[in-house]
PDB file of N, CA and C in Angstrom:
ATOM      1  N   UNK A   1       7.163 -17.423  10.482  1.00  0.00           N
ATOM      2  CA  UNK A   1       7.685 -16.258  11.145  1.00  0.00           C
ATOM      3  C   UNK A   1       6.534 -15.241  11.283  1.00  0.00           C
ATOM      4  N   UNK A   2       6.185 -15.061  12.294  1.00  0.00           N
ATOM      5  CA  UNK A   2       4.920 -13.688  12.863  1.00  0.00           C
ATOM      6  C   UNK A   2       5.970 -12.252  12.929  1.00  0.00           C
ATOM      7  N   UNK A   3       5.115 -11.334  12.368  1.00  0.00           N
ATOM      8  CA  UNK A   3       5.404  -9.981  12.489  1.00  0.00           C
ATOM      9  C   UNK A   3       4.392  -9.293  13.019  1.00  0.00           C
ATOM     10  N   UNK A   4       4.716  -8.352  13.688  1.00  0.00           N
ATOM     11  CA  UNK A   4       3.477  -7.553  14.231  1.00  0.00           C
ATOM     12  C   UNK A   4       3.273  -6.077  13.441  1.00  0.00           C
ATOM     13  N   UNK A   5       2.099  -6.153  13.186  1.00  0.00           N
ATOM     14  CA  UNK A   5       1.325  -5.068  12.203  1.00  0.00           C
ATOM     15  C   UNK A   5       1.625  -3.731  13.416  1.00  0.00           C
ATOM     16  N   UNK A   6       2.152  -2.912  12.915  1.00  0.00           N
ATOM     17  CA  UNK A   6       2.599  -1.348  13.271  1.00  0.00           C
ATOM     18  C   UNK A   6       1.040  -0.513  13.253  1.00  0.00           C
ATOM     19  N   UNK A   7       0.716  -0.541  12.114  1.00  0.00           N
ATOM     20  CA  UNK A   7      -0.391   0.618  11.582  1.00  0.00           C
ATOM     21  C   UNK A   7      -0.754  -0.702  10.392  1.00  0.00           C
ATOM     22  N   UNK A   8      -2.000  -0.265  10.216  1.00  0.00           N
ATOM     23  CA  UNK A   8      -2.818  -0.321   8.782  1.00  0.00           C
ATOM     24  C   UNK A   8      -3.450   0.985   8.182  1.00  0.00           C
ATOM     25  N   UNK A   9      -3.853   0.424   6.884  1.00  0.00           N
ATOM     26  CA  UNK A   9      -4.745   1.841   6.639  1.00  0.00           C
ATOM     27  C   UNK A   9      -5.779   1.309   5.278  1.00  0.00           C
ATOM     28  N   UNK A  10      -6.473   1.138   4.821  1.00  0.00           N
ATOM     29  CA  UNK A  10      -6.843   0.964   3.854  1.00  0.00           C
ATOM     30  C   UNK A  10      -7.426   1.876   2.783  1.00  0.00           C
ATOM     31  N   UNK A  11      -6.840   1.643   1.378  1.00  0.00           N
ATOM     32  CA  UNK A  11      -7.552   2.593   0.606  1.00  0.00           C
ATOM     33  C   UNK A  11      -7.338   2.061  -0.765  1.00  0.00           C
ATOM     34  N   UNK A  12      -8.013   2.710  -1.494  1.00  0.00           N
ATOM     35  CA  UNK A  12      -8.988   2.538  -2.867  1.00  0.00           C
ATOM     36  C   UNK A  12      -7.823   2.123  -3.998  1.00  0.00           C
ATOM     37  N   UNK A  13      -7.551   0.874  -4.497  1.00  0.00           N
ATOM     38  CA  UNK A  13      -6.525   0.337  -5.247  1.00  0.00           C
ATOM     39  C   UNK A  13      -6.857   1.546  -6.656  1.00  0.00           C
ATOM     40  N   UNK A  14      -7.995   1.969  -6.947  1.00  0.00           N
ATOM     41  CA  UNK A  14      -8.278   2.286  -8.311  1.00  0.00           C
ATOM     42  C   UNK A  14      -7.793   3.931  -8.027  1.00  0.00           C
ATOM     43  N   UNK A  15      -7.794   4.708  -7.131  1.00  0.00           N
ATOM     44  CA  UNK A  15      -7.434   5.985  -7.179  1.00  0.00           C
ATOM     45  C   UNK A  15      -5.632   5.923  -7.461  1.00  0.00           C
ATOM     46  N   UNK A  16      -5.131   4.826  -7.446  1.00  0.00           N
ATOM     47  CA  UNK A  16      -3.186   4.353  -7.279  1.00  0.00           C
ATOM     48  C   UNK A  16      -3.095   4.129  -8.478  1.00  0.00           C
ATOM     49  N   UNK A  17      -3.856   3.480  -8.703  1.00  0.00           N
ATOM     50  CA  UNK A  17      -3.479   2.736 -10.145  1.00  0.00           C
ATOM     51  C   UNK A  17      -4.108   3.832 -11.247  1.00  0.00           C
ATOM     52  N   UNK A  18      -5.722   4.449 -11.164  1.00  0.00           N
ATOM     53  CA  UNK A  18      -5.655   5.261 -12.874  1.00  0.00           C
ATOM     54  C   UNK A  18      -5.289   6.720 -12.223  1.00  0.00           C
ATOM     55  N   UNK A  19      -4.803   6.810 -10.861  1.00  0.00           N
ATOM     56  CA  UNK A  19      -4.020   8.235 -11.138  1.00  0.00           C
ATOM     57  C   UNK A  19      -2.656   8.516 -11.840  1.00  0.00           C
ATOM     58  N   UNK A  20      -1.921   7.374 -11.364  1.00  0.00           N
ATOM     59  CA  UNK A  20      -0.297   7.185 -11.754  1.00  0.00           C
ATOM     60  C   UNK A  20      -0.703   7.314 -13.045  1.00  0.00           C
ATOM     61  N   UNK A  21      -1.637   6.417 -13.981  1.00  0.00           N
ATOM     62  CA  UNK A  21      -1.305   6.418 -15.064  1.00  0.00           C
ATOM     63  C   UNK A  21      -1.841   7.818 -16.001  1.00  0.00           C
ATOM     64  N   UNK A  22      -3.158   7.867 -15.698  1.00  0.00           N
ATOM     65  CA  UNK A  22      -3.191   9.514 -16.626  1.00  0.00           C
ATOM     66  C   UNK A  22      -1.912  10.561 -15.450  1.00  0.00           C
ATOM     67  N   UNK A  23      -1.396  10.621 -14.617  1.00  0.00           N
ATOM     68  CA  UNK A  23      -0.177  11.386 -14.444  1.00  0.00           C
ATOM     69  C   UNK A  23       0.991  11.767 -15.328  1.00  0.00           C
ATOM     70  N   UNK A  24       0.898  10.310 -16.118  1.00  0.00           N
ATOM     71  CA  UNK A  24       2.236  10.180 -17.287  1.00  0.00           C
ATOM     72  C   UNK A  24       1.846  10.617 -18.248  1.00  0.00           C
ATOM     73  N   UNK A  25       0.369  10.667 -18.428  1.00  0.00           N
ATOM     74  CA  UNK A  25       0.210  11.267 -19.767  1.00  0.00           C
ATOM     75  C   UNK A  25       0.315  12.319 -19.838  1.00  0.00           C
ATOM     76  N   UNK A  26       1.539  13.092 -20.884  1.00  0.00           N
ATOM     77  CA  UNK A  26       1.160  14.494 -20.555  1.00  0.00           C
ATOM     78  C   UNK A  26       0.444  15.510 -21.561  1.00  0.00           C
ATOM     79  N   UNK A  27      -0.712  14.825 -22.108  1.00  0.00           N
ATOM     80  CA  UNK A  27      -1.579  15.778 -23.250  1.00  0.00           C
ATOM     81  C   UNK A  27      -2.516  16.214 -22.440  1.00  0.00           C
ATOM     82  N   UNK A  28      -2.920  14.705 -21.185  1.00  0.00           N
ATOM     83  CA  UNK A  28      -3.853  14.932 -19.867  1.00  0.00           C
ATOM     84  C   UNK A  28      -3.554  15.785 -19.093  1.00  0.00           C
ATOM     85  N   UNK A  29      -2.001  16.096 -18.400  1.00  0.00           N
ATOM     86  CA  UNK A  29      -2.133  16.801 -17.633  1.00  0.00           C
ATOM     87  C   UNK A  29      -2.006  18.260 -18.763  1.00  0.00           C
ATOM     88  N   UNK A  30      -1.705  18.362 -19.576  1.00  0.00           N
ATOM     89  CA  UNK A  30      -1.642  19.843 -20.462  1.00  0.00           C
ATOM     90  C   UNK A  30      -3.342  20.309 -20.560  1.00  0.00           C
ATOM     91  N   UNK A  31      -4.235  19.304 -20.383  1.00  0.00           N
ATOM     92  CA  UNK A  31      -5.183  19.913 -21.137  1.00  0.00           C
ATOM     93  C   UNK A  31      -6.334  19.928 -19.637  1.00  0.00           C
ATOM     94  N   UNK A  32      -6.189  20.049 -18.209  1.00  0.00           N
ATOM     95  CA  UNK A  32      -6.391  20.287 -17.176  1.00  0.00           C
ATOM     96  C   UNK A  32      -5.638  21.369 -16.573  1.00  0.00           C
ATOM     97  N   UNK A  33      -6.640  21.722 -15.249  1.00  0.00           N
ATOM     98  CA  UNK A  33      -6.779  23.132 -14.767  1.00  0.00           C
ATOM     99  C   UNK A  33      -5.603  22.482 -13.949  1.00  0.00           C
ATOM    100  N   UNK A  34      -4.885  23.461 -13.429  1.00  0.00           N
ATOM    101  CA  UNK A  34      -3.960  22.924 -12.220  1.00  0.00           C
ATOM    102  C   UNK A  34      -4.725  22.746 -10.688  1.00  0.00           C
ATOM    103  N   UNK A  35      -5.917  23.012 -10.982  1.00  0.00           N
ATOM    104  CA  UNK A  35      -6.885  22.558  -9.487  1.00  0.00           C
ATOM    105  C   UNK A  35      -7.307  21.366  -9.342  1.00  0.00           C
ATOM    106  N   UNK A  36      -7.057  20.465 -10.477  1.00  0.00           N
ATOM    107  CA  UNK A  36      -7.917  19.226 -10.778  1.00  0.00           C
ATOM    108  C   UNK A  36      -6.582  18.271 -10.786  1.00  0.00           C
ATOM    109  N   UNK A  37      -5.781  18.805 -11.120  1.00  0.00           N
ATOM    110  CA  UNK A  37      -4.131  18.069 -10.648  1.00  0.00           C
ATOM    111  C   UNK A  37      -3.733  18.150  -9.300  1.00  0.00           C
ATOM    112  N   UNK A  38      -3.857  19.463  -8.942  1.00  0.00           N
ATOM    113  CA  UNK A  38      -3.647  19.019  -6.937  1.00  0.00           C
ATOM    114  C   UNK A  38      -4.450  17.886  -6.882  1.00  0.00           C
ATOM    115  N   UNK A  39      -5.795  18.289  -7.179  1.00  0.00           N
ATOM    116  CA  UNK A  39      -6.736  17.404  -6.128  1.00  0.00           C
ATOM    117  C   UNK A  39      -6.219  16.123  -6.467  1.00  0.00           C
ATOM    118  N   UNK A  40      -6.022  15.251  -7.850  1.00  0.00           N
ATOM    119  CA  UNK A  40      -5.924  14.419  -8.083  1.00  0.00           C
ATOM    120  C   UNK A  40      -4.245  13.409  -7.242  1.00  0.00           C
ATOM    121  N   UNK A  41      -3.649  14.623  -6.754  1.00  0.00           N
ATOM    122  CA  UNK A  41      -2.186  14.955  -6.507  1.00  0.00           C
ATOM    123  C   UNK A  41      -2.307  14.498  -5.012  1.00  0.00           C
ATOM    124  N   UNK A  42      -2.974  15.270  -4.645  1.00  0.00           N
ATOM    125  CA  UNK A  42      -3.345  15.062  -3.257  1.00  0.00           C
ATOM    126  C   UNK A  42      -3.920  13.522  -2.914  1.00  0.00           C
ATOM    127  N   UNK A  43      -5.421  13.648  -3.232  1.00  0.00           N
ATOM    128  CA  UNK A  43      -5.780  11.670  -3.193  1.00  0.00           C
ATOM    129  C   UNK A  43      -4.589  10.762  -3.080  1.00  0.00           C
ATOM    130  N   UNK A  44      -3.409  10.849  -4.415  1.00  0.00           N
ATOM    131  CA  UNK A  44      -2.502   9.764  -4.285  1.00  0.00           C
ATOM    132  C   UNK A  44      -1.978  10.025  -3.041  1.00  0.00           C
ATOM    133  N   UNK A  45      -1.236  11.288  -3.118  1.00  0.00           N
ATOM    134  CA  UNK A  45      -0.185  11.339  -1.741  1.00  0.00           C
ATOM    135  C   UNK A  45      -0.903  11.209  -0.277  1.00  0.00           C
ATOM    136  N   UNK A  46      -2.985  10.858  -0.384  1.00  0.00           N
ATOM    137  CA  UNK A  46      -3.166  10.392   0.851  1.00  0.00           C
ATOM    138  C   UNK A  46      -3.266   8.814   0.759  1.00  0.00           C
ATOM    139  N   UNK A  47      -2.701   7.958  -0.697  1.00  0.00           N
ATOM    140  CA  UNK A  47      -2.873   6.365  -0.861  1.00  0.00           C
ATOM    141  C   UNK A  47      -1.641   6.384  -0.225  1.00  0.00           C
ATOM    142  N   UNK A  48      -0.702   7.263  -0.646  1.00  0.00           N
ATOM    143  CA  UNK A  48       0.924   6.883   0.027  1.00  0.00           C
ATOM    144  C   UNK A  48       1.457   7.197   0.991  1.00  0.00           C
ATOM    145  N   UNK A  49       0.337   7.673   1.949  1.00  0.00           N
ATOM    146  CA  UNK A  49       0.818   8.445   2.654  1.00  0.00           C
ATOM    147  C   UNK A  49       1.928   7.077   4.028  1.00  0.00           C
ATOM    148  N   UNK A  50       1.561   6.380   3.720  1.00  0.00           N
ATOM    149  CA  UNK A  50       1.651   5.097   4.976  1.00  0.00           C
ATOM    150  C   UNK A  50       3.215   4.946   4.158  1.00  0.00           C
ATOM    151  N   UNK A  51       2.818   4.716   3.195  1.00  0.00           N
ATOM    152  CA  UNK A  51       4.746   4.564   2.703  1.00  0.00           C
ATOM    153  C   UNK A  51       5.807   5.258   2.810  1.00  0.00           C
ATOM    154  N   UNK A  52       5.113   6.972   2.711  1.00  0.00           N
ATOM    155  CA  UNK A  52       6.153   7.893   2.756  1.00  0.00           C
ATOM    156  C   UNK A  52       6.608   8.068   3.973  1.00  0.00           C
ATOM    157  N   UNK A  53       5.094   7.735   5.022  1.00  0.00           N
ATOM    158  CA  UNK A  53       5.842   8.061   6.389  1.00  0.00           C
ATOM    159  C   UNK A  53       6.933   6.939   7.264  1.00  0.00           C
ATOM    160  N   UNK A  54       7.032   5.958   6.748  1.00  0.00           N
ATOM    161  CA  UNK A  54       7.713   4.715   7.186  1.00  0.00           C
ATOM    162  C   UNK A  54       8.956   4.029   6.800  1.00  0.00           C
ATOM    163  N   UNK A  55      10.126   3.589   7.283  1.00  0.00           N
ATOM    164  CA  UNK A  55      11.110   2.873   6.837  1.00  0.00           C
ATOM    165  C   UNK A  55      10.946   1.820   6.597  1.00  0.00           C
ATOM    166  N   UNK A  56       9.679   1.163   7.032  1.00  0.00           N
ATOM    167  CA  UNK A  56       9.437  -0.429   7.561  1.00  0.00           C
ATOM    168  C   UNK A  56       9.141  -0.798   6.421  1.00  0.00           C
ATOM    169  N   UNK A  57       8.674  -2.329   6.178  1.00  0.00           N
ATOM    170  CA  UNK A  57       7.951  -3.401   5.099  1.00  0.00           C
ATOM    171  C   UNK A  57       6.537  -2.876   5.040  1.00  0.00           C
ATOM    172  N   UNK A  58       6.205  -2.418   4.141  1.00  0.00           N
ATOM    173  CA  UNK A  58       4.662  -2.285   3.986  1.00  0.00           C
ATOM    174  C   UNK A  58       4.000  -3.178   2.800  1.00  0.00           C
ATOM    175  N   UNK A  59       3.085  -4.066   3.584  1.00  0.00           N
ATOM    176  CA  UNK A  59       2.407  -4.914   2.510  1.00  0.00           C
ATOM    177  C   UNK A  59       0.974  -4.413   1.995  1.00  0.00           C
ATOM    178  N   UNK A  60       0.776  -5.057   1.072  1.00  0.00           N
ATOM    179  CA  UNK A  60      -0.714  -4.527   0.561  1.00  0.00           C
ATOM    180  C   UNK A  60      -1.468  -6.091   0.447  1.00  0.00           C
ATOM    181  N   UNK A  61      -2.985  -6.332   0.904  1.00  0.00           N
ATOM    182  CA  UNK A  61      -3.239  -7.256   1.013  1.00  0.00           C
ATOM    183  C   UNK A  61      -5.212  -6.952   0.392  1.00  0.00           C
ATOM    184  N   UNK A  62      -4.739  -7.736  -0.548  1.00  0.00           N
ATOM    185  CA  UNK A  62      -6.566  -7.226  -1.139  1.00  0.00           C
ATOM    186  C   UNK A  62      -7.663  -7.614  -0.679  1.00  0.00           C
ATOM    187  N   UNK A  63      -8.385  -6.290  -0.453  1.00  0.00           N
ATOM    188  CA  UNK A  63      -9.471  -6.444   0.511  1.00  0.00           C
ATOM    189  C   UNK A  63     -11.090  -6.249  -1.170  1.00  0.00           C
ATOM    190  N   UNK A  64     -12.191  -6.271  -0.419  1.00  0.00           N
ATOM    191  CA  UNK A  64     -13.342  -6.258  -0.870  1.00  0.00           C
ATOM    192  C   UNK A  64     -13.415  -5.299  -1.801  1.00  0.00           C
ATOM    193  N   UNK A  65     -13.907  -5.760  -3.141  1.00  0.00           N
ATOM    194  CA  UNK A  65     -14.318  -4.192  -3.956  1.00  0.00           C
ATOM    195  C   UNK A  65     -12.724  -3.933  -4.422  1.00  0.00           C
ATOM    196  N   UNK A  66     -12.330  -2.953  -4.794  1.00  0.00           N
ATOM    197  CA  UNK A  66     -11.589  -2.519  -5.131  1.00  0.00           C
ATOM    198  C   UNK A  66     -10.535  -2.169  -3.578  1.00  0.00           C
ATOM    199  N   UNK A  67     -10.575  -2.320  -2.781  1.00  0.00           N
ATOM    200  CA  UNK A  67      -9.714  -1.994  -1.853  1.00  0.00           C
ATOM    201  C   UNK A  67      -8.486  -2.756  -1.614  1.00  0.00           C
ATOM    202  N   UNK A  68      -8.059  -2.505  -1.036  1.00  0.00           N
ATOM    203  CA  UNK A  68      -6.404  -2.639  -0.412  1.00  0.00           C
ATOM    204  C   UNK A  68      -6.083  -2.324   0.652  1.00  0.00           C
ATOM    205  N   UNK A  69      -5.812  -3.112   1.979  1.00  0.00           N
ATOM    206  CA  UNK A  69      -5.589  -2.548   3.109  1.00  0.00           C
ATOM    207  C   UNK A  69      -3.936  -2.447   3.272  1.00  0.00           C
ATOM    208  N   UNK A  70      -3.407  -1.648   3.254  1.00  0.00           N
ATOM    209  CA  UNK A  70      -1.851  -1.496   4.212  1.00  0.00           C
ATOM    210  C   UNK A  70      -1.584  -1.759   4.837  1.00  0.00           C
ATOM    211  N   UNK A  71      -0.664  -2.708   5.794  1.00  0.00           N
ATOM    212  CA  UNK A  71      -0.607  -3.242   6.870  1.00  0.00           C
ATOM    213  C   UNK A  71       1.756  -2.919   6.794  1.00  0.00           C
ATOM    214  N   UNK A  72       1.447  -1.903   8.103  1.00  0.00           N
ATOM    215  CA  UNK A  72       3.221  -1.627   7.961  1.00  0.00           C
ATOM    216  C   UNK A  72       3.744  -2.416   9.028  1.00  0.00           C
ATOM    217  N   UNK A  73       4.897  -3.204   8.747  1.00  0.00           N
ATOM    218  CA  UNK A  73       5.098  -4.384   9.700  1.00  0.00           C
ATOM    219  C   UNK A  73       6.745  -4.329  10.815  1.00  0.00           C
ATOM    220  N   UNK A  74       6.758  -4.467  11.359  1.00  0.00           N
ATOM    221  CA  UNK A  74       8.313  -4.138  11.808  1.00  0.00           C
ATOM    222  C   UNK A  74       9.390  -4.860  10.999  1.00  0.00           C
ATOM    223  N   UNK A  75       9.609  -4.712   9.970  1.00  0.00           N
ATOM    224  CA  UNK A  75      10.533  -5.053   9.339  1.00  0.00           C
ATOM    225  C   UNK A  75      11.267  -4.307   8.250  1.00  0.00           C
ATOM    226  N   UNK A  76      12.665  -3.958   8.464  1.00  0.00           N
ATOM    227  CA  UNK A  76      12.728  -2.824   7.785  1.00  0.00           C
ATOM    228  C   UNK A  76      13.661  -2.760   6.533  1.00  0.00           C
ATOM    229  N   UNK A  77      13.464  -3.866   5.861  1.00  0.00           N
ATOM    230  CA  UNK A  77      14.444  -4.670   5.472  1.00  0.00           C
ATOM    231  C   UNK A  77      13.260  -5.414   4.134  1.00  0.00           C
ATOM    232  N   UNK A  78      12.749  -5.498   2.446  1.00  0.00           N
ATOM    233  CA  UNK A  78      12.318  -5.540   1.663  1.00  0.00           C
ATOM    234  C   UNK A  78      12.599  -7.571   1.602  1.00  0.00           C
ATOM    235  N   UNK A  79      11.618  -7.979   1.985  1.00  0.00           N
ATOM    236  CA  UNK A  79      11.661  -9.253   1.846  1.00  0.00           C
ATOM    237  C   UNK A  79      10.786 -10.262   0.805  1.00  0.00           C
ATOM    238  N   UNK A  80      11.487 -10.272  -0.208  1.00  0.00           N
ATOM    239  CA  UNK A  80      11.404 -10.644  -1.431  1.00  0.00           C
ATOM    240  C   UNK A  80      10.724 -12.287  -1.875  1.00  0.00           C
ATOM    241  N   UNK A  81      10.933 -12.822  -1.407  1.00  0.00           N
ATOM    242  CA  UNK A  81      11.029 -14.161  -0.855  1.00  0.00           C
ATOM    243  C   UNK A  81       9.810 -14.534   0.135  1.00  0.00           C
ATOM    244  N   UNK A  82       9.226 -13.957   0.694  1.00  0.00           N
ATOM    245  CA  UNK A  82       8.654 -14.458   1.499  1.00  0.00           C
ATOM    246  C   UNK A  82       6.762 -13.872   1.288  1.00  0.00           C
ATOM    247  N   UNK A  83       5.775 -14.957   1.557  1.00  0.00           N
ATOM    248  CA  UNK A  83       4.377 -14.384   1.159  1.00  0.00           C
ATOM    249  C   UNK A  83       3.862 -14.554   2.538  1.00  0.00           C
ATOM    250  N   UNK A  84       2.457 -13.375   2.206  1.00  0.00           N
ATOM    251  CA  UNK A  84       1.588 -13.913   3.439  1.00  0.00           C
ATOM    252  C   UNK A  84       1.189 -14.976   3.352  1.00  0.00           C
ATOM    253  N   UNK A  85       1.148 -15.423   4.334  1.00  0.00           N
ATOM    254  CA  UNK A  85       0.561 -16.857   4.870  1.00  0.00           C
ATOM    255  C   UNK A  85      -0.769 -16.711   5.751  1.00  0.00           C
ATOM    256  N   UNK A  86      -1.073 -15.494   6.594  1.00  0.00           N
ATOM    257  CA  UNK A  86      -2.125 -15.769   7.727  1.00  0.00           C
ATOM    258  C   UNK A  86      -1.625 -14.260   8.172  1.00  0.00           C
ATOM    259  N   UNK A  87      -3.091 -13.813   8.495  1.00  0.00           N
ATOM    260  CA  UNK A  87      -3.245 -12.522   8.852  1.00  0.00           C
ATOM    261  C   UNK A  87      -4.124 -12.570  10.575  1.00  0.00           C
ATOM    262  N   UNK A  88      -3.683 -12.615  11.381  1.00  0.00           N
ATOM    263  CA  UNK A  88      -4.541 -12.821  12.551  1.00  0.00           C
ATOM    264  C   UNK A  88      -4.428 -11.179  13.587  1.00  0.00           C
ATOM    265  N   UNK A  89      -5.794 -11.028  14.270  1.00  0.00           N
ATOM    266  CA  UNK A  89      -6.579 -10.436  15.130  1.00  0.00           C
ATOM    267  C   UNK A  89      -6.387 -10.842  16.421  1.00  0.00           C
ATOM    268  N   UNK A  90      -6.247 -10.087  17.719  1.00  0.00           N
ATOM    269  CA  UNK A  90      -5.852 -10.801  18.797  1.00  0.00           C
ATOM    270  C   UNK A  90      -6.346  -9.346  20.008  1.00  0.00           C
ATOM    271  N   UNK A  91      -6.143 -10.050  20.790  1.00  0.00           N
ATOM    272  CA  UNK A  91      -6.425  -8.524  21.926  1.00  0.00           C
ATOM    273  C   UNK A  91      -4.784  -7.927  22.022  1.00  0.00           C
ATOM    274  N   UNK A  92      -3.428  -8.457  21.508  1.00  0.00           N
ATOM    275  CA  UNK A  92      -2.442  -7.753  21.821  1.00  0.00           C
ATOM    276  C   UNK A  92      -2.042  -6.789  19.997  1.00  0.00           C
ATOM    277  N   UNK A  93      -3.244  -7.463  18.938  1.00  0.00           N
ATOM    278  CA  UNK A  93      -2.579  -6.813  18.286  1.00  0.00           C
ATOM    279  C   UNK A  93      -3.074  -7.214  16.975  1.00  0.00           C
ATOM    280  N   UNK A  94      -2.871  -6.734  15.876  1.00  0.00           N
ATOM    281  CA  UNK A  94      -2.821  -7.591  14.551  1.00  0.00           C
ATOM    282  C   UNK A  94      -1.350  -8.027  14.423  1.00  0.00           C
ATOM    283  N   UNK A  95      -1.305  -9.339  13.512  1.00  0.00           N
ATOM    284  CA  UNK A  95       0.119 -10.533  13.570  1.00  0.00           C
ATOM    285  C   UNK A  95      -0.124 -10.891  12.080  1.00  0.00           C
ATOM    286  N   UNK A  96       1.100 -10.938  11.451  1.00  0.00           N
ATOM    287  CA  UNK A  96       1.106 -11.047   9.747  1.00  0.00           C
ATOM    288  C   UNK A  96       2.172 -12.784   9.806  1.00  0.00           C
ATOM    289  N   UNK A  97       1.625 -13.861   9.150  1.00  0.00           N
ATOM    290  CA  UNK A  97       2.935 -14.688   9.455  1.00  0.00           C
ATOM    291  C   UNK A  97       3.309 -15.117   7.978  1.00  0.00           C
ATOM    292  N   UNK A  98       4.351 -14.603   8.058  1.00  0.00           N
ATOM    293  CA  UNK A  98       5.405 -14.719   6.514  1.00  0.00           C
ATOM    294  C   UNK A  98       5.778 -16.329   6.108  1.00  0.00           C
ATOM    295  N   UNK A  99       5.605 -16.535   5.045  1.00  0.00           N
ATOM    296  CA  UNK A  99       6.178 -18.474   4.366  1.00  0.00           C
ATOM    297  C   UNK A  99       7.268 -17.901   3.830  1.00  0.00           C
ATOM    298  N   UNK A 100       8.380 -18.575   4.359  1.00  0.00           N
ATOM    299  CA  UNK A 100       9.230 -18.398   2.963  1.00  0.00           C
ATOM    300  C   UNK A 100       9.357 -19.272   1.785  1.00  0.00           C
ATOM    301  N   UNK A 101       8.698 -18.227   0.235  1.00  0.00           N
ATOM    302  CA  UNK A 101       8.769 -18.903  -0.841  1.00  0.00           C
ATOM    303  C   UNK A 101      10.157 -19.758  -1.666  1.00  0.00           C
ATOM    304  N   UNK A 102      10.084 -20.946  -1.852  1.00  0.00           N
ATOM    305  CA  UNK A 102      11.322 -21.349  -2.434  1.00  0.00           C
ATOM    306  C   UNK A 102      11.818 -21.301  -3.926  1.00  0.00           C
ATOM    307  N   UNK A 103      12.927 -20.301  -3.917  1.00  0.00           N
ATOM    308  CA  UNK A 103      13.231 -19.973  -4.801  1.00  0.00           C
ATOM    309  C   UNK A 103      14.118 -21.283  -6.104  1.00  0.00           C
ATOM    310  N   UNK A 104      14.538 -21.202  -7.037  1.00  0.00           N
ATOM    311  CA  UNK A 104      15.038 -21.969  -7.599  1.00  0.00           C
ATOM    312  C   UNK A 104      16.801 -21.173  -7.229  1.00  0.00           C
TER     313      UNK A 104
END
């Protein structure tokens, strides 16, 4: 099954992952300026920004280095079951084609 890629965006898996987590800590955020929490505040909400703005399926597909590209797909509907298979380039578009995994 081909889906067609909406938007991509790519960005930095490591600003998602050790912001969330010193976020929870809260001795970290007690013992920081509240300027160093926007900023840090901000970065995430520009990793999420592709999620917040969208109803659709958004996949994450690991790219080079620490990256992660976003790829939001017309599907609007959380499909559990199913992996990438093939990511293709074309003059009408980028095309994502889904396997469905078999479950027990």
């Amino acid at each position: 099954m081909w889906k067609e890629v909406i938007q991509q965006k790519t960005v930095q898996n490591t600003i998602l992952r050790n912001g969330l987590r010193l976020l929870r800590q809260k001795n970290w955020c007690h013992s920081k300026d509240k300027e160093v929490l926007l900023e840090i505040s901000s970065q995430l909400q520009h990793v999420m920004q592709l999620h917040l703005e969208t109803e659709n399926l958004v996949v994450g597909v690991p790219g080079f280095g620490k990256e992660v590209t976003l790829l939001e797909i017309d599907e609007p509907q959380f499909v559990p079951h199913y992996q990438i298979e093939q990511v293709i380039e074309s003059a009408a578009g980028h095309f994502i084609k889904l396997k469905l995994i078999k479950t027990v």
